[in-house]
Structures are given as structure tokens and as C-alpha cells.
N, C-alpha and C. Protein backbone atom coordinates (compact mmCIF):
# COMPACT_ATOMS: atom_id res chain seq x y z
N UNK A 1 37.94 -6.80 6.95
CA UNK A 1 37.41 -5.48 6.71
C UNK A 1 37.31 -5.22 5.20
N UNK A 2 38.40 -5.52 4.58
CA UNK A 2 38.35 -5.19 3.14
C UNK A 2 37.47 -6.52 2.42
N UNK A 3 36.50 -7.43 2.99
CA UNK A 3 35.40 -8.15 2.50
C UNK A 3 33.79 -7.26 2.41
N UNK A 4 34.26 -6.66 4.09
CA UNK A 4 32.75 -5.49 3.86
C UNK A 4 32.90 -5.08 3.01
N UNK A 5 34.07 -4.04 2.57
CA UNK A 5 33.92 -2.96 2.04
C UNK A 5 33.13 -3.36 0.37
N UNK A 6 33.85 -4.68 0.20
CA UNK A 6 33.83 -5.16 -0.88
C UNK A 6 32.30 -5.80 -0.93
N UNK A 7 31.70 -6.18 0.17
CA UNK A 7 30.29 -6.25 -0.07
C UNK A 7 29.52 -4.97 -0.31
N UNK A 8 29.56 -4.22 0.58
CA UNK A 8 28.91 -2.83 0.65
C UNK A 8 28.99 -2.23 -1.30
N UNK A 9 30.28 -2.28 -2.05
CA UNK A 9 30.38 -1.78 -3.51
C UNK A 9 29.53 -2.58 -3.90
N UNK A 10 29.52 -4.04 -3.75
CA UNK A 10 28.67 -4.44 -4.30
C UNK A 10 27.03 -4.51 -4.40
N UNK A 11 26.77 -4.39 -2.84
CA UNK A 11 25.45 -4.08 -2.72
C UNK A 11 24.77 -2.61 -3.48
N UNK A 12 25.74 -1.56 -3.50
CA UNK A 12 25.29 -0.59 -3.65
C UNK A 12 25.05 -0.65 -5.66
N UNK A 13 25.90 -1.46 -6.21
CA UNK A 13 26.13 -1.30 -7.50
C UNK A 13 24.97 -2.06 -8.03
N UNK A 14 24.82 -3.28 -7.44
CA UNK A 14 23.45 -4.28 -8.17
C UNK A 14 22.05 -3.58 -7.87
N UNK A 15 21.67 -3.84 -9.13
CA UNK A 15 20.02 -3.05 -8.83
C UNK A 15 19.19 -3.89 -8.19
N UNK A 16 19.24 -4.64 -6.98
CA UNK A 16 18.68 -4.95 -6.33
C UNK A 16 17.80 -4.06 -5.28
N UNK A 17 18.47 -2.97 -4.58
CA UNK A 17 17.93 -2.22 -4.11
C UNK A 17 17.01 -1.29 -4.50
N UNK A 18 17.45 -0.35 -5.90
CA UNK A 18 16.17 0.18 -6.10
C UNK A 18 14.99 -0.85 -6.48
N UNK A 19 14.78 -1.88 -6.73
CA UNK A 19 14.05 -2.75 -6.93
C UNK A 19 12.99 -2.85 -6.18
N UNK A 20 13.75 -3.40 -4.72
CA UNK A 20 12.85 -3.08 -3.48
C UNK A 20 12.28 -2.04 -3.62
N UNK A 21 12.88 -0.61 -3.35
CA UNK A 21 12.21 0.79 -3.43
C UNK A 21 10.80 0.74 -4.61
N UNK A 22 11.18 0.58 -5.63
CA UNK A 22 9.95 0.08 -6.41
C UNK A 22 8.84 -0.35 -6.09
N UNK A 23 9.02 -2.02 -5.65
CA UNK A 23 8.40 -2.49 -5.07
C UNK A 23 7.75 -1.44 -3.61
N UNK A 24 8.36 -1.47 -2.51
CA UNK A 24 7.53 -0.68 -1.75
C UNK A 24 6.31 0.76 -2.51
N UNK A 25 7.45 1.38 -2.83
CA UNK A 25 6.33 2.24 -3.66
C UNK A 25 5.09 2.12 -4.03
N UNK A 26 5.29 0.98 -5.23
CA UNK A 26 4.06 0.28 -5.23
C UNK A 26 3.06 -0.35 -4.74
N UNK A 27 3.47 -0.99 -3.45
CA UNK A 27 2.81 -1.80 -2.90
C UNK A 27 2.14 -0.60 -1.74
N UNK A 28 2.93 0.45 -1.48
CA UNK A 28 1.96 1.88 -0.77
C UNK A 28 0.68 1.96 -1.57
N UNK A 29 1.47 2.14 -2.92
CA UNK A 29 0.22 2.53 -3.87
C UNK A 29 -1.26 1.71 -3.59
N UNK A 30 -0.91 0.43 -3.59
CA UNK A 30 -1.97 0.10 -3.95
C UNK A 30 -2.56 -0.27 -2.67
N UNK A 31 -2.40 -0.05 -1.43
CA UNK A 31 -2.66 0.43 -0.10
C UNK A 31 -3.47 1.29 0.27
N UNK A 32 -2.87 2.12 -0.73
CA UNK A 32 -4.11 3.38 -0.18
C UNK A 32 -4.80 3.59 -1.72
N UNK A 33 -5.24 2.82 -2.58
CA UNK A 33 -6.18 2.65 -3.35
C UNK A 33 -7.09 1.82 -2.81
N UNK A 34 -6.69 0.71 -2.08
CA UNK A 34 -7.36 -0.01 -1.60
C UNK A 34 -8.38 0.45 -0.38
N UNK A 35 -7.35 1.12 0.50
CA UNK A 35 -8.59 1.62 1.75
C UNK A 35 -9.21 2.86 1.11
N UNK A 36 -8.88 3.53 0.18
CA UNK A 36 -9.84 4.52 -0.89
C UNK A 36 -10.96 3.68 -0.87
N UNK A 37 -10.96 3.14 -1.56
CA UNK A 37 -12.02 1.80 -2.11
C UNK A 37 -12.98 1.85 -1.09
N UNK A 38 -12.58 1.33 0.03
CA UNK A 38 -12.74 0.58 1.00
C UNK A 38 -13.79 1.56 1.57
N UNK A 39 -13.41 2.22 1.85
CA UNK A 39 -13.96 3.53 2.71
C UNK A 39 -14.95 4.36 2.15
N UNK A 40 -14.90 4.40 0.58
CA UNK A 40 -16.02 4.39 0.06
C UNK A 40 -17.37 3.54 -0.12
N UNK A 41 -16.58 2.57 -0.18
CA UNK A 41 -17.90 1.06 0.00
C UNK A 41 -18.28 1.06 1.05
N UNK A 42 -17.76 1.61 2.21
CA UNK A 42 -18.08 1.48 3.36
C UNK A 42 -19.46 2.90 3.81
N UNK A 43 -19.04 3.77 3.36
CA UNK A 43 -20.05 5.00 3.29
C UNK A 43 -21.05 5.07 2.60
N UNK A 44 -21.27 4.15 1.20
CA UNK A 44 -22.00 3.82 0.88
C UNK A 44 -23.42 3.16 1.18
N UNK A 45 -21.93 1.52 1.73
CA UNK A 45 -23.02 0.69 2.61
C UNK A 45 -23.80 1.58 3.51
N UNK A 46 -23.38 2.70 4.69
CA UNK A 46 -24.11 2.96 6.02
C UNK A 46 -25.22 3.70 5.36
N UNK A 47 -24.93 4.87 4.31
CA UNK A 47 -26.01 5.62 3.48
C UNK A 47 -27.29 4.27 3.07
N UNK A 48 -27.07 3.43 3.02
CA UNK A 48 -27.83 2.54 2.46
C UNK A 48 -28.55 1.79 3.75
N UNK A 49 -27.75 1.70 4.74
CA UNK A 49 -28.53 0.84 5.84
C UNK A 49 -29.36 1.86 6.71
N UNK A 50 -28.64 3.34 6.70
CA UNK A 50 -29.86 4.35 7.48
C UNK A 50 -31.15 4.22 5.96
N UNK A 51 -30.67 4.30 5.46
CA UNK A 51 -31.95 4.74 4.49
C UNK A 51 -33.18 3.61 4.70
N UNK A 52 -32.62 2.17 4.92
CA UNK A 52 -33.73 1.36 5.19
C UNK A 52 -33.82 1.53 6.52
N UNK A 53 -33.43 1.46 7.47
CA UNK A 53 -33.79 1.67 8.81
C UNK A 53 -34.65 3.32 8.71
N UNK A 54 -34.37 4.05 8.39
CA UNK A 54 -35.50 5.41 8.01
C UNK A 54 -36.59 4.64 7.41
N UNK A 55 -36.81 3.64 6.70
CA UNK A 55 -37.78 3.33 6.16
C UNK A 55 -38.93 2.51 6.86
N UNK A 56 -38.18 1.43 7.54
CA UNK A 56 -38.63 0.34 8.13
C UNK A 56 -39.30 1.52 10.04
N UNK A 57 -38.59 2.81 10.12
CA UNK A 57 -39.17 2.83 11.21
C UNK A 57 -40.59 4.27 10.87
């Protein structure tokens, strides 16, 4: 028991963990920059494919 405990101080003391947190953070970030992106290129594209299909008919 007194090995947990002694892991647990330790886990909590090394900055390993906020690290992760970081990391996730970031990696949200650039998640939803990405389907931003995405979803714009994508509305784009359809504005662009009615416009020739309006054309072509």
C-alpha cells in the first residue's frame, strides 16, 4: 500500500500529466480547425457544382 501511495505522489508531482492535457487541448484545437476548413471547402465545392449544373441545364 505504501508503494501506491508512493506512486500516486509521484505521478501527481512529474509534469507528465499536464503535458498530456496540453497535448489533448491542442490536438481538439486543431480538430475543429480542421473540420472548419473542411466544411467550408465543402460548401464551396456544392455552390460550385449547382452553379454548373444551373448552367449545363
Amino acid at each position: 500500500m505504501k508503494d501506491f501511495g508512493l506512486s500516486v505522489k509521484k505521478f501527481l508531482v512529474s509534469e507528465d500529466g499536464p503535458t498530456a492535457v496540453e497535448y489533448a487541448v491542442m490536438l481538439a484545437l486543431i480538430v475543429i480547425v480542421c473540420l472548419t476548413a473542411i466544411q467550408a471547402i465543402g460548401t464551396n465545392a456544392n455552390a460550385k457544382f449547382e452553379e454548373v449544373g444551373n448552367a449545363i441545364s
